[in-house]
C-alpha atoms as a PDB file:
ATOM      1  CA  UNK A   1      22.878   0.566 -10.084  1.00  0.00           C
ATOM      2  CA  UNK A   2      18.976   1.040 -10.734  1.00  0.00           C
ATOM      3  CA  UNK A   3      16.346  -0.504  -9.414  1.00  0.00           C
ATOM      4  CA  UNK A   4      15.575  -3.577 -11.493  1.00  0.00           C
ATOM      5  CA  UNK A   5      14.676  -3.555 -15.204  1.00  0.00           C
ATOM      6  CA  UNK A   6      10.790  -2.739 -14.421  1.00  0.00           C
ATOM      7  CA  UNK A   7      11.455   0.155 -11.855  1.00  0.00           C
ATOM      8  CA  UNK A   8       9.788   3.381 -12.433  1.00  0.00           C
ATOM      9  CA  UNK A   9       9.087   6.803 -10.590  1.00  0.00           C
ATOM     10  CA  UNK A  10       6.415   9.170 -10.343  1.00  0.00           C
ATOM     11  CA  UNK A  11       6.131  12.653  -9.213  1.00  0.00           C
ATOM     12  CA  UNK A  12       3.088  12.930  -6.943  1.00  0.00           C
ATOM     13  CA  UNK A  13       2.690  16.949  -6.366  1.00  0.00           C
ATOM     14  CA  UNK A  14       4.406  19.960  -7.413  1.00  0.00           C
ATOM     15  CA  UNK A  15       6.180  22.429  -5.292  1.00  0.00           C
ATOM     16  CA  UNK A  16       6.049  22.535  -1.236  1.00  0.00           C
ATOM     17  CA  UNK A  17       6.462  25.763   0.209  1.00  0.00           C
ATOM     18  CA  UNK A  18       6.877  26.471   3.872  1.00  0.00           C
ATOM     19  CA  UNK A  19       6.391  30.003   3.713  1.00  0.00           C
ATOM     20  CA  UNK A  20       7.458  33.053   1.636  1.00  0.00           C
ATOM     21  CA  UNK A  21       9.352  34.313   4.651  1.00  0.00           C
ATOM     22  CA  UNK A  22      11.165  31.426   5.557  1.00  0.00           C
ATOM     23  CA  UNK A  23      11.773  31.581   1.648  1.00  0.00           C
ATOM     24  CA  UNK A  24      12.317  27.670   1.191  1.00  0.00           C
ATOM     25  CA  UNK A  25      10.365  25.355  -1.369  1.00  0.00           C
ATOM     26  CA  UNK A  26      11.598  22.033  -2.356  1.00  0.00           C
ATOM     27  CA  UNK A  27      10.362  19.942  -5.432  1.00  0.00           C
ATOM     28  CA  UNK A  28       8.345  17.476  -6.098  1.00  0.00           C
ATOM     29  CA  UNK A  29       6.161  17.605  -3.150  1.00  0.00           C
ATOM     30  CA  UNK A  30       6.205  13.513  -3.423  1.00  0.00           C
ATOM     31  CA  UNK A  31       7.454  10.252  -5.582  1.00  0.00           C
ATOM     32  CA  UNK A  32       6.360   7.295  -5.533  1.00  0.00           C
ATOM     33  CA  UNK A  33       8.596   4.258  -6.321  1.00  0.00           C
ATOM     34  CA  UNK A  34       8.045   1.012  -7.715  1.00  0.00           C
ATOM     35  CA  UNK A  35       8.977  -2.252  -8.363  1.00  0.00           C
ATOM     36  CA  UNK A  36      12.051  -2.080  -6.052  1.00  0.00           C
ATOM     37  CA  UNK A  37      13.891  -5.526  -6.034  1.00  0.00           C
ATOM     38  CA  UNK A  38      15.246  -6.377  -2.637  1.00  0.00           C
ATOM     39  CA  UNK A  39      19.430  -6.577  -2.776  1.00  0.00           C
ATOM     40  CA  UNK A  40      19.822  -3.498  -5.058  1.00  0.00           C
ATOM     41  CA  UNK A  41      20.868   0.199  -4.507  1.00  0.00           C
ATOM     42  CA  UNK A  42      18.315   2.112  -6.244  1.00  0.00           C
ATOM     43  CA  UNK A  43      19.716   5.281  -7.822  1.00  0.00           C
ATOM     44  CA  UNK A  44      16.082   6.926  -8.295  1.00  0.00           C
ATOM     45  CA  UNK A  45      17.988   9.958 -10.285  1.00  0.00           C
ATOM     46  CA  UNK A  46      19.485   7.297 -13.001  1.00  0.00           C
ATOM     47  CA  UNK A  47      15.901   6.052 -13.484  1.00  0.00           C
ATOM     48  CA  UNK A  48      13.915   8.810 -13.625  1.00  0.00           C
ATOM     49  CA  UNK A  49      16.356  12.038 -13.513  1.00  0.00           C
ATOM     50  CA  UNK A  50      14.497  12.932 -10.838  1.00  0.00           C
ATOM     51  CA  UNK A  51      15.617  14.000  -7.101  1.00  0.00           C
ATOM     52  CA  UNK A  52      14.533  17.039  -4.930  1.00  0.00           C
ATOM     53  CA  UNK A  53      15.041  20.125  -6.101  1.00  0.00           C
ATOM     54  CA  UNK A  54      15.433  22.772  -3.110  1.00  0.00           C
ATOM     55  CA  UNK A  55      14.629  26.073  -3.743  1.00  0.00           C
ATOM     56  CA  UNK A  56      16.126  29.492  -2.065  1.00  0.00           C
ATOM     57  CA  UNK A  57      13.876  32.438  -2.144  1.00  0.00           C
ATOM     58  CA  UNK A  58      16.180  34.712   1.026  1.00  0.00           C
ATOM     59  CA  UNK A  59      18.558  37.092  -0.423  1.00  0.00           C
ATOM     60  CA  UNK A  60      21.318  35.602   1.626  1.00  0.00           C
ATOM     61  CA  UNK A  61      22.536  31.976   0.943  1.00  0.00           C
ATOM     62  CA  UNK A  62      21.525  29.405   3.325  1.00  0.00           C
ATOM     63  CA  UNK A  63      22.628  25.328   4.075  1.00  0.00           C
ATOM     64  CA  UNK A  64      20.092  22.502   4.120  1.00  0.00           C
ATOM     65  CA  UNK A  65      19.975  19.340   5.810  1.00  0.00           C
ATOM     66  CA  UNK A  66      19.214  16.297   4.510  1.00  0.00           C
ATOM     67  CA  UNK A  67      17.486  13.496   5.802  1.00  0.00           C
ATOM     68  CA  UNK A  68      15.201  10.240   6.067  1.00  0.00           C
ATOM     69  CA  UNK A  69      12.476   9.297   8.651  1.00  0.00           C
ATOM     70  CA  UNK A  70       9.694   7.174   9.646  1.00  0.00           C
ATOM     71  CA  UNK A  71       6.352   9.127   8.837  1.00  0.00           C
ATOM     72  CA  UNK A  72       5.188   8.892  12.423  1.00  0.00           C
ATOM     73  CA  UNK A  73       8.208  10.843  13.591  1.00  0.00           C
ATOM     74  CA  UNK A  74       7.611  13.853  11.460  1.00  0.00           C
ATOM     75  CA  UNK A  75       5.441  16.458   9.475  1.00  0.00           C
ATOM     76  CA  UNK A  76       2.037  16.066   9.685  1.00  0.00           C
ATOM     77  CA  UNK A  77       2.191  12.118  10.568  1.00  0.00           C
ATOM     78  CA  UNK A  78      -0.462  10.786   8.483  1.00  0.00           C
ATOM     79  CA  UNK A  79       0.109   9.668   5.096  1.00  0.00           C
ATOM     80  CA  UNK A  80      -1.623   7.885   2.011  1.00  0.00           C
ATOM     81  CA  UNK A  81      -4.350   4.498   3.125  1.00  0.00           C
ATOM     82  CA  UNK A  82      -2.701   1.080   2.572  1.00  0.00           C
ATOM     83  CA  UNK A  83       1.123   1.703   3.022  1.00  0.00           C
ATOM     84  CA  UNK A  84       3.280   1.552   6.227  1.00  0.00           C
ATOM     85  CA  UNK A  85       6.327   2.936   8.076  1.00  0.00           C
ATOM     86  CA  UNK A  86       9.682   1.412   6.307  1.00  0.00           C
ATOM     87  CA  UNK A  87      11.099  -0.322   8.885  1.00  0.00           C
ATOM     88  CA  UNK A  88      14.227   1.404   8.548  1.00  0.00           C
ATOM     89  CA  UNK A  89      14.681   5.003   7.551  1.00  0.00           C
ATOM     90  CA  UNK A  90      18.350   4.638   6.890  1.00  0.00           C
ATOM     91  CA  UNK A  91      17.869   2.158   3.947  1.00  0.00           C
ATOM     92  CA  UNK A  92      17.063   6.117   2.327  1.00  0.00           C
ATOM     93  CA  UNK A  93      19.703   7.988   2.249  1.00  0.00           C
ATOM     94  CA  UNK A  94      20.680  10.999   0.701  1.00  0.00           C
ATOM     95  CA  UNK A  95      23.742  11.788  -1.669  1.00  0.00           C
ATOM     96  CA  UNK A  96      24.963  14.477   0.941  1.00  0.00           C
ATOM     97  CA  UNK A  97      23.727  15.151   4.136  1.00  0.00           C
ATOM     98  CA  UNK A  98      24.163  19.349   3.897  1.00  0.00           C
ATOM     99  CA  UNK A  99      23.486  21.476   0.468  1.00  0.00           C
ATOM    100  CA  UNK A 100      24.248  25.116   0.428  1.00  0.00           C
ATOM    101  CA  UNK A 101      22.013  26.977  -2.096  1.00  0.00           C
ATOM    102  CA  UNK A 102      23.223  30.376  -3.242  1.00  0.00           C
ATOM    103  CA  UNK A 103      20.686  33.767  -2.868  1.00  0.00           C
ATOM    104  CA  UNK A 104      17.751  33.216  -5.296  1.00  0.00           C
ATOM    105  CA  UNK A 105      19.159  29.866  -5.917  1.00  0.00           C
ATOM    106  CA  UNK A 106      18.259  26.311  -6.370  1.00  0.00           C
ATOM    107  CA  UNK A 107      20.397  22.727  -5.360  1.00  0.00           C
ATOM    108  CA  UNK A 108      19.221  19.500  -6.365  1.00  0.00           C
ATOM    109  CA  UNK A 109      20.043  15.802  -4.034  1.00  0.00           C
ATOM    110  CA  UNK A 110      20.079  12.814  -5.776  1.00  0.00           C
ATOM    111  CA  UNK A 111      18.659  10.225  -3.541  1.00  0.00           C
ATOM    112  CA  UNK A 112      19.356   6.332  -3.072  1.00  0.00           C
ATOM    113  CA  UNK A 113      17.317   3.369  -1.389  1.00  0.00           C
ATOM    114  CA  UNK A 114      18.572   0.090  -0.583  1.00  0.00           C
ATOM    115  CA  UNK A 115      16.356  -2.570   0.426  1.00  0.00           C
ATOM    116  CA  UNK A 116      17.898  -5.512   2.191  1.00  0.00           C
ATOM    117  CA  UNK A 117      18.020  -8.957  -0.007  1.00  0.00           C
ATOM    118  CA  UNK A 118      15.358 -10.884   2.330  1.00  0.00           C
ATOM    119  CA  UNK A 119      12.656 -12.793   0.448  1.00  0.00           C
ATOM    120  CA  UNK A 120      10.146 -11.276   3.504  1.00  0.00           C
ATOM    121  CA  UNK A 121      10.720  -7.768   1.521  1.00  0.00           C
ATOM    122  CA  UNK A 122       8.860  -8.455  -1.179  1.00  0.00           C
ATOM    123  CA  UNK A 123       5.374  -7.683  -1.891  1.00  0.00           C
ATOM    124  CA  UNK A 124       6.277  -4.091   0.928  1.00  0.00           C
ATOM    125  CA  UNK A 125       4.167  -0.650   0.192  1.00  0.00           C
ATOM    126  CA  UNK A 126       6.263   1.807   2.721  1.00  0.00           C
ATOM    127  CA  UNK A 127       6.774   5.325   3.006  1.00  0.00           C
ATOM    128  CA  UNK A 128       9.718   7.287   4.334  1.00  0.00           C
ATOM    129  CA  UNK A 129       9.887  10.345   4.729  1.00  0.00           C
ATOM    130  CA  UNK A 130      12.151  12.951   3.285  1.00  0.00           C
ATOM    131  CA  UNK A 131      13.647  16.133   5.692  1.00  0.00           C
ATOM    132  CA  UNK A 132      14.781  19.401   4.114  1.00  0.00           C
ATOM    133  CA  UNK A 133      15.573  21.272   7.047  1.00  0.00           C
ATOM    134  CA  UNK A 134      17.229  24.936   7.407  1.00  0.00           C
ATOM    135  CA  UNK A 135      20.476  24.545   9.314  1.00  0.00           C
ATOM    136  CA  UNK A 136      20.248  26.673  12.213  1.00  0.00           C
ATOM    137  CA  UNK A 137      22.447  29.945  12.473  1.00  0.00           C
ATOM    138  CA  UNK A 138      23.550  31.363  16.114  1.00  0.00           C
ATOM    139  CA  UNK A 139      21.154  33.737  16.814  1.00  0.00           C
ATOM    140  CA  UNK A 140      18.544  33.495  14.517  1.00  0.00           C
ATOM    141  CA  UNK A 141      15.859  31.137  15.723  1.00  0.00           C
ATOM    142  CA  UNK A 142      14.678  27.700  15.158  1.00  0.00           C
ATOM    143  CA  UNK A 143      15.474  27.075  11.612  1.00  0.00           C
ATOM    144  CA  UNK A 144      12.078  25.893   9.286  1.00  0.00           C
ATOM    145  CA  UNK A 145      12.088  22.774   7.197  1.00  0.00           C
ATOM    146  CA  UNK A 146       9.925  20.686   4.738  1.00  0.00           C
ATOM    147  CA  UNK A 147       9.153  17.202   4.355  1.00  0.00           C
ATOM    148  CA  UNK A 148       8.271  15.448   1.123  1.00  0.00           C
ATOM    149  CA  UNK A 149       6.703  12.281   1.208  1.00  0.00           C
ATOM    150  CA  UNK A 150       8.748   8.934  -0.918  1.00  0.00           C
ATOM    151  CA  UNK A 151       6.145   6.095  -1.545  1.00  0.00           C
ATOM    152  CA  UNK A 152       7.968   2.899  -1.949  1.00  0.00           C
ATOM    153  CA  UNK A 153       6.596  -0.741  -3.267  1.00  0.00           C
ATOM    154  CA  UNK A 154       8.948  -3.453  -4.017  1.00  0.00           C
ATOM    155  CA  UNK A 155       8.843  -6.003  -6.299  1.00  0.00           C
ATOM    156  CA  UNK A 156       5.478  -8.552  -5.958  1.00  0.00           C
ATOM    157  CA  UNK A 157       6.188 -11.997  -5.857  1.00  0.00           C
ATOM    158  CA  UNK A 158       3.509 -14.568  -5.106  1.00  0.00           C
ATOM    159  CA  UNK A 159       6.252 -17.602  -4.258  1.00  0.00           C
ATOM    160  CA  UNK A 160       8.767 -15.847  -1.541  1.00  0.00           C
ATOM    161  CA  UNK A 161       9.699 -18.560   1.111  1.00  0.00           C
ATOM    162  CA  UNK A 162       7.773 -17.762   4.274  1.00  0.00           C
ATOM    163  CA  UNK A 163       5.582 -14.345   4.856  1.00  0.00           C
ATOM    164  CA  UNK A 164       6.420 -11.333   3.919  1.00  0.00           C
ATOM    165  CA  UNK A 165       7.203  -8.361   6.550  1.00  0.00           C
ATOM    166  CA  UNK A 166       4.298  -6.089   7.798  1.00  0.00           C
ATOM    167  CA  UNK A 167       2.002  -6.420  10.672  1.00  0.00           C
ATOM    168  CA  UNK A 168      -0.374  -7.038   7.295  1.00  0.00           C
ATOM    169  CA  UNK A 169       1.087  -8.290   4.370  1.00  0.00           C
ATOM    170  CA  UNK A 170       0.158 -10.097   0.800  1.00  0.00           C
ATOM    171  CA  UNK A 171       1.437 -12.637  -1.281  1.00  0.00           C
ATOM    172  CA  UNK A 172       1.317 -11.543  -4.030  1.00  0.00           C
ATOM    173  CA  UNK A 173       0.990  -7.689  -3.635  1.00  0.00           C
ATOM    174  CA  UNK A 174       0.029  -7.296  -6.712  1.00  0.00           C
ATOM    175  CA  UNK A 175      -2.238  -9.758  -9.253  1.00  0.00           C
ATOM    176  CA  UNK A 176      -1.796  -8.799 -12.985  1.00  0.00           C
ATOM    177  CA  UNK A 177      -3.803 -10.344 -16.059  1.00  0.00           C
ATOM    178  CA  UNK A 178      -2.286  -9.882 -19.125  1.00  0.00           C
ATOM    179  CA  UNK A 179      -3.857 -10.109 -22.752  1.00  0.00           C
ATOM    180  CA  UNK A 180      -7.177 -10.748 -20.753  1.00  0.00           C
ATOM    181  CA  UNK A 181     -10.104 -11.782 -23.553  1.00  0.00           C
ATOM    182  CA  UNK A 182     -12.692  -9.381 -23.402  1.00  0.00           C
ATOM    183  CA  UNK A 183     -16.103 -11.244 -21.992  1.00  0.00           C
ATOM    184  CA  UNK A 184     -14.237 -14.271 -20.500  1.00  0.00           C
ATOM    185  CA  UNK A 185     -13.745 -14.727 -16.618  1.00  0.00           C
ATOM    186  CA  UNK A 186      -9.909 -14.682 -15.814  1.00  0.00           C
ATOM    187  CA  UNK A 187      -9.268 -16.098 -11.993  1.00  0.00           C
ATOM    188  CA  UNK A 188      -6.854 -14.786  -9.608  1.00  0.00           C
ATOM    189  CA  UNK A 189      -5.663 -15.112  -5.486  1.00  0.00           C
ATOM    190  CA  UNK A 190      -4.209 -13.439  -2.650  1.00  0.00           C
ATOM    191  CA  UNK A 191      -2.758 -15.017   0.331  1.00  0.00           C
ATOM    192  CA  UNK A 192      -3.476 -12.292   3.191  1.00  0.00           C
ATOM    193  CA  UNK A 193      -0.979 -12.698   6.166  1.00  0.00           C
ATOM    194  CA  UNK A 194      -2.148 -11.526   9.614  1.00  0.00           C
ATOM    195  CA  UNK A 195       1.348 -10.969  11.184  1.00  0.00           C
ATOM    196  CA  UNK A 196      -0.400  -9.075  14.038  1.00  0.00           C
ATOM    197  CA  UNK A 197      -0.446 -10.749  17.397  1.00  0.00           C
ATOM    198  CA  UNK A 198      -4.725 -10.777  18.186  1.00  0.00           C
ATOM    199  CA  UNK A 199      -6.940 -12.512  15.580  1.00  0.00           C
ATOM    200  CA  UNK A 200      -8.508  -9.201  13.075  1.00  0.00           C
ATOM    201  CA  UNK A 201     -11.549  -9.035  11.382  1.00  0.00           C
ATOM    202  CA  UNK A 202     -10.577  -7.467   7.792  1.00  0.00           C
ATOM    203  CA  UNK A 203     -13.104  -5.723   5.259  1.00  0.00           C
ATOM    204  CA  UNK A 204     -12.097  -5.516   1.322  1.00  0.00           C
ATOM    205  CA  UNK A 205     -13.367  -2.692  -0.511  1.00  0.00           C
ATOM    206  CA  UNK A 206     -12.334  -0.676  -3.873  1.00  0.00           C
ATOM    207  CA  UNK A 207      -9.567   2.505  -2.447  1.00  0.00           C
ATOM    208  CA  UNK A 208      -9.935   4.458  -5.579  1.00  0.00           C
ATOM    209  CA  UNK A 209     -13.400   4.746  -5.858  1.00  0.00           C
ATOM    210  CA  UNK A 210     -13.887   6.368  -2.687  1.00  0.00           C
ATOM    211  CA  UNK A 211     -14.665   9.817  -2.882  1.00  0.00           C
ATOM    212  CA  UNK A 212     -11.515  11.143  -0.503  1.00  0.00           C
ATOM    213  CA  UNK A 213      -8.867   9.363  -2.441  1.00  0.00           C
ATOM    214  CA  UNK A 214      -6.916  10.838  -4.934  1.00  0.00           C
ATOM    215  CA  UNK A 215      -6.075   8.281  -7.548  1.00  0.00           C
ATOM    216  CA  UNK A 216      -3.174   9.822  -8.900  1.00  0.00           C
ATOM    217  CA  UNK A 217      -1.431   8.786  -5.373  1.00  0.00           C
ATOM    218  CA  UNK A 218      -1.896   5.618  -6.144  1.00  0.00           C
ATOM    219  CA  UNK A 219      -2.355   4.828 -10.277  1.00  0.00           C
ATOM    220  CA  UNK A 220       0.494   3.638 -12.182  1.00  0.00           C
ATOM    221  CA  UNK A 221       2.069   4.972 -15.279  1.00  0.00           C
ATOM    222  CA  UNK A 222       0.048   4.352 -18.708  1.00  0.00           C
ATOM    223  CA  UNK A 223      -2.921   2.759 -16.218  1.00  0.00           C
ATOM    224  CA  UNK A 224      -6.188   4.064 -16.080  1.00  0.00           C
ATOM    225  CA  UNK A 225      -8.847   3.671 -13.352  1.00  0.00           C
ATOM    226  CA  UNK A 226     -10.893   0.547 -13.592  1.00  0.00           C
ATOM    227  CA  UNK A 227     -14.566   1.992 -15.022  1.00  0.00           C
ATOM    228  CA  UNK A 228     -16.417  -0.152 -12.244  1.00  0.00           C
ATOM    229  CA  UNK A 229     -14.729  -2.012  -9.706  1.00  0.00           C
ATOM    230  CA  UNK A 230     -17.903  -4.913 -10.229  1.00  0.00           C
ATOM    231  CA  UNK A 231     -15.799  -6.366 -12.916  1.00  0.00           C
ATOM    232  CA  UNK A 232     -13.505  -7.574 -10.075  1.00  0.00           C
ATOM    233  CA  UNK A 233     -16.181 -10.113  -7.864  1.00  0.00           C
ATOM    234  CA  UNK A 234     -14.452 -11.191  -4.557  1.00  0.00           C
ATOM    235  CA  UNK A 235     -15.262 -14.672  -3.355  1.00  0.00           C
ATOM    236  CA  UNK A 236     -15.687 -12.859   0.309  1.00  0.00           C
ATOM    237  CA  UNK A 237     -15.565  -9.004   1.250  1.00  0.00           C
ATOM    238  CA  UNK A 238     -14.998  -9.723   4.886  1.00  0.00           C
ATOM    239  CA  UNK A 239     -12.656 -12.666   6.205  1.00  0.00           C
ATOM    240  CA  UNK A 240     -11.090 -13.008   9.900  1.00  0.00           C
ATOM    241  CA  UNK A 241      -7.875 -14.205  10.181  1.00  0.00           C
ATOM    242  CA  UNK A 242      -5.986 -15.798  13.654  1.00  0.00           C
ATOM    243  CA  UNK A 243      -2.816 -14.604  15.121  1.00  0.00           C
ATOM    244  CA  UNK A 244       0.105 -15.320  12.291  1.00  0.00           C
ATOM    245  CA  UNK A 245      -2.230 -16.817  10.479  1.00  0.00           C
ATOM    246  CA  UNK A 246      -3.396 -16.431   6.550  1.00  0.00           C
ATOM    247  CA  UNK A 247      -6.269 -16.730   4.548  1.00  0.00           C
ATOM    248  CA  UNK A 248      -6.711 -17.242   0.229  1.00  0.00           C
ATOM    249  CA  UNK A 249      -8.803 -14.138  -1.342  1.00  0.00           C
ATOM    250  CA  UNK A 250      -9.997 -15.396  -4.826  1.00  0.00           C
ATOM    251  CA  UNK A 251     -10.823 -13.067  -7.144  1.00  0.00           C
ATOM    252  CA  UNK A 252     -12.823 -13.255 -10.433  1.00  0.00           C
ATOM    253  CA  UNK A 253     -12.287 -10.448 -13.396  1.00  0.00           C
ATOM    254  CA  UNK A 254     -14.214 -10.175 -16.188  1.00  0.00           C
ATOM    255  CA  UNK A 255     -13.418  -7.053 -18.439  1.00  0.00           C
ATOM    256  CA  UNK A 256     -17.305  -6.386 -20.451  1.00  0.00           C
ATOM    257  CA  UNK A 257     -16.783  -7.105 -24.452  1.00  0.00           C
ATOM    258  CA  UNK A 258     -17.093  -3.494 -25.439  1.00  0.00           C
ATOM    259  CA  UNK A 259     -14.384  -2.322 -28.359  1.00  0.00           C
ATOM    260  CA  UNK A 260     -13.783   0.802 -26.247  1.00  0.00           C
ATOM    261  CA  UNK A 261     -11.730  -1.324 -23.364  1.00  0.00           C
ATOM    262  CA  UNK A 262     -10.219  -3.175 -26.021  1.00  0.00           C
ATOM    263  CA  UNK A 263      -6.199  -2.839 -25.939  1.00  0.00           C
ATOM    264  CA  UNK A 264      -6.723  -0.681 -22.398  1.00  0.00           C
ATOM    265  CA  UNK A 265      -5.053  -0.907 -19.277  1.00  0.00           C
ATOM    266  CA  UNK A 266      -6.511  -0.692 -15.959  1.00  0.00           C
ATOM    267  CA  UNK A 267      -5.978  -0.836 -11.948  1.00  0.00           C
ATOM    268  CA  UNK A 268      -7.940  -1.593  -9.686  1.00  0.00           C
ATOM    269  CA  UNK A 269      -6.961  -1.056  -5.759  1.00  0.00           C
ATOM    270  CA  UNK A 270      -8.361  -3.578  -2.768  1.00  0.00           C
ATOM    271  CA  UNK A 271      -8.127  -1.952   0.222  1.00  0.00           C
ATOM    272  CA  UNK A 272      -7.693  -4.506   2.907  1.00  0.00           C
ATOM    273  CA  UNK A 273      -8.159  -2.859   6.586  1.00  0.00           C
ATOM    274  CA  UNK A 274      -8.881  -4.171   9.883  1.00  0.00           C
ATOM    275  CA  UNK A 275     -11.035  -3.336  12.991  1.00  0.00           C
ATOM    276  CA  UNK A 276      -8.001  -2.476  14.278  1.00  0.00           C
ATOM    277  CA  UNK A 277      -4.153  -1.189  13.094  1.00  0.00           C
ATOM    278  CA  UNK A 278      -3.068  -0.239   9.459  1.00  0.00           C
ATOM    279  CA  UNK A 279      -4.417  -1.050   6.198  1.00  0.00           C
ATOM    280  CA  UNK A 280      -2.684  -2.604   3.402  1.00  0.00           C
ATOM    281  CA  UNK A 281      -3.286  -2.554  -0.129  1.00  0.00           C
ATOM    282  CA  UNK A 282      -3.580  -5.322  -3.175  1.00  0.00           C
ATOM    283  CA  UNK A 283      -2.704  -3.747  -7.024  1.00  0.00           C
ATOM    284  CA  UNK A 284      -4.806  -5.245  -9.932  1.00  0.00           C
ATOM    285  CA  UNK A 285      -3.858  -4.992 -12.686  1.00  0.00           C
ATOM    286  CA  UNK A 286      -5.378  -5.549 -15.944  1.00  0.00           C
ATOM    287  CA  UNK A 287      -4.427  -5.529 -19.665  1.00  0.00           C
ATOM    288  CA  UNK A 288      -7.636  -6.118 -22.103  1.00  0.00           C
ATOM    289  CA  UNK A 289      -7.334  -7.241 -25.451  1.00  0.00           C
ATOM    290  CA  UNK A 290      -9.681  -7.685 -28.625  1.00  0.00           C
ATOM    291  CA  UNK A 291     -11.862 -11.345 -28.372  1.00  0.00           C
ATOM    292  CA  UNK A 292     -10.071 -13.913 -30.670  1.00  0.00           C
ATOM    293  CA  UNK A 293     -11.826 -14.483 -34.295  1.00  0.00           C
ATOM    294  CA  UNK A 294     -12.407 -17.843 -35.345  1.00  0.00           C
ATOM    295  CA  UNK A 295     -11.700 -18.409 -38.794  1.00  0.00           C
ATOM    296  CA  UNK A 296     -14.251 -19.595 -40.926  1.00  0.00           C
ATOM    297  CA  UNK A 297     -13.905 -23.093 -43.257  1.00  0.00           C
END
């Protein structure tokens, strides 16, 4: 099965290479995954014909491992602003756990996710990490690896029963206006859940127009980067919010009645971080479209 009608993948960075002597390189060096819907087995190859590609530079064939893993356990343990640790690695698996790859060779692994069918895994931005690991010969050393980074959001939905998982969480995760009149204000919320145990003091601010981020991480397909995050005004930029508790972020967008936006999408992303643990993240998303005419008579 795929992953719901509106799924779609991205490739996030070309080829990681551990070393030429170790001679391995896998490909892409990340994907990003979206609009997962909870319940399904996501075949990310049948949506996007896309899996890791593992490439053998020795002379001498070699077998690879294969496997899934909270970000914090591996690699270089940080990772992109606004997403967390998938609670469960395993819900990532692998088509086959070993590959052999021939001298000068390449294998590919299709890879699946399943997210459980709980209405609290909605609205999720997670990352799991993918293991490519040389599988280690008698007498030749600690075998090398690679690990590729898999951004996954599932579906947003702004009426789930309850709160959704995550020590910070959103309902929804992302706000969309569609066929928004150019000049006109549109209105939109967020519920923010505190799920963390201590009241947190939060600050909202624009993620990609901060000099250190790199937008392509985080922009979807056939979006382009809001011009100036002002045409999104918050109704508060800092908000504190109890133990389990939530709070309503409104949101006012007003695209500027210039022809050049006209028939243009954009996103916009809210970083939402406390004084203390991980951030999360809230997608805009915006669809402009040509002021109506009146008709004269």
């Amino acid at each position: 099965m795929a992953c719901g009608l509106a799924a779609g993948v991205m490739l996030l960075a070309g080829i990681v290479e551990i070393s030429q002597s170790a001679g391995l390189a896998v490909s892409p060096g990340g994907l990003l995954v979206r609009e997962v819907r909870p319940g399904e087995v996501c075949n990310i190859y049948e949506v996007s014909k896309t899996g890791l590609t593992i490439y053998n530079r020795d002379d001498k064939p070699h077998t690879y491992l294969l496997s899934t893993h909270r970000p914090s356990t591996v690699g270089s343990k940080r990772w992109e602003k606004g997403y967390l640790e998938i609670p469960d690695p395993t819900w990532c698996w692998f088509e086959r756990r070993e590959l052999t790859v021939e001298p000068s060779g390449t294998g590919f692994a299709k890879i699946y996710l399943k997210v459980p069918d709980e209405e609290k895994y909605y609205n999720q931005h997670w990352l799991v990490t993918l293991g490519v690991m040389g599988k280690p010969k008698a007498g030749l050393g600690v075998a090398l690896g690679v690990y590729v980074r898999l951004q996954i959001e599932t579906q947003t939905k702004a009426d789930i029963e309850g709160k959704p998982d995550g020590i910070i969480a959103f309902k929804p995760s992302t706000v969309r206006f569609d066929n928004v009149p150019s000049g006109r204000a549109q209105e939109g919320r967020v519920v923010i859940c505190n799920n963390d145990n201590e009241t947190r003091s939060y600050t909202i601010t624009s993620l990609l127009h901060k000099k250190e981020t790199r937008t392509r991480t985080y922009l979807t397909h056939s979006y382009q980067l809001i011009p100036d995050p002002e045409w999104i005004a918050l109704d508060k930029n800092r908000l504190r919010i109890r133990p389990g508790g939530t709070r309503v972020l409104s949101l006012t967008l007003k695209v500027p009645d210039e022809p050049k936006y006209h028939g243009k999408k954009f996103e916009e992303i809210l970083l939402v971080e406390p004084d203390k643990g991980p951030p999360g993240f809230i997608r805009i998303q915006i669809e402009a479209r040509k002021p109506d005419v009146q008709q004269e008579g």
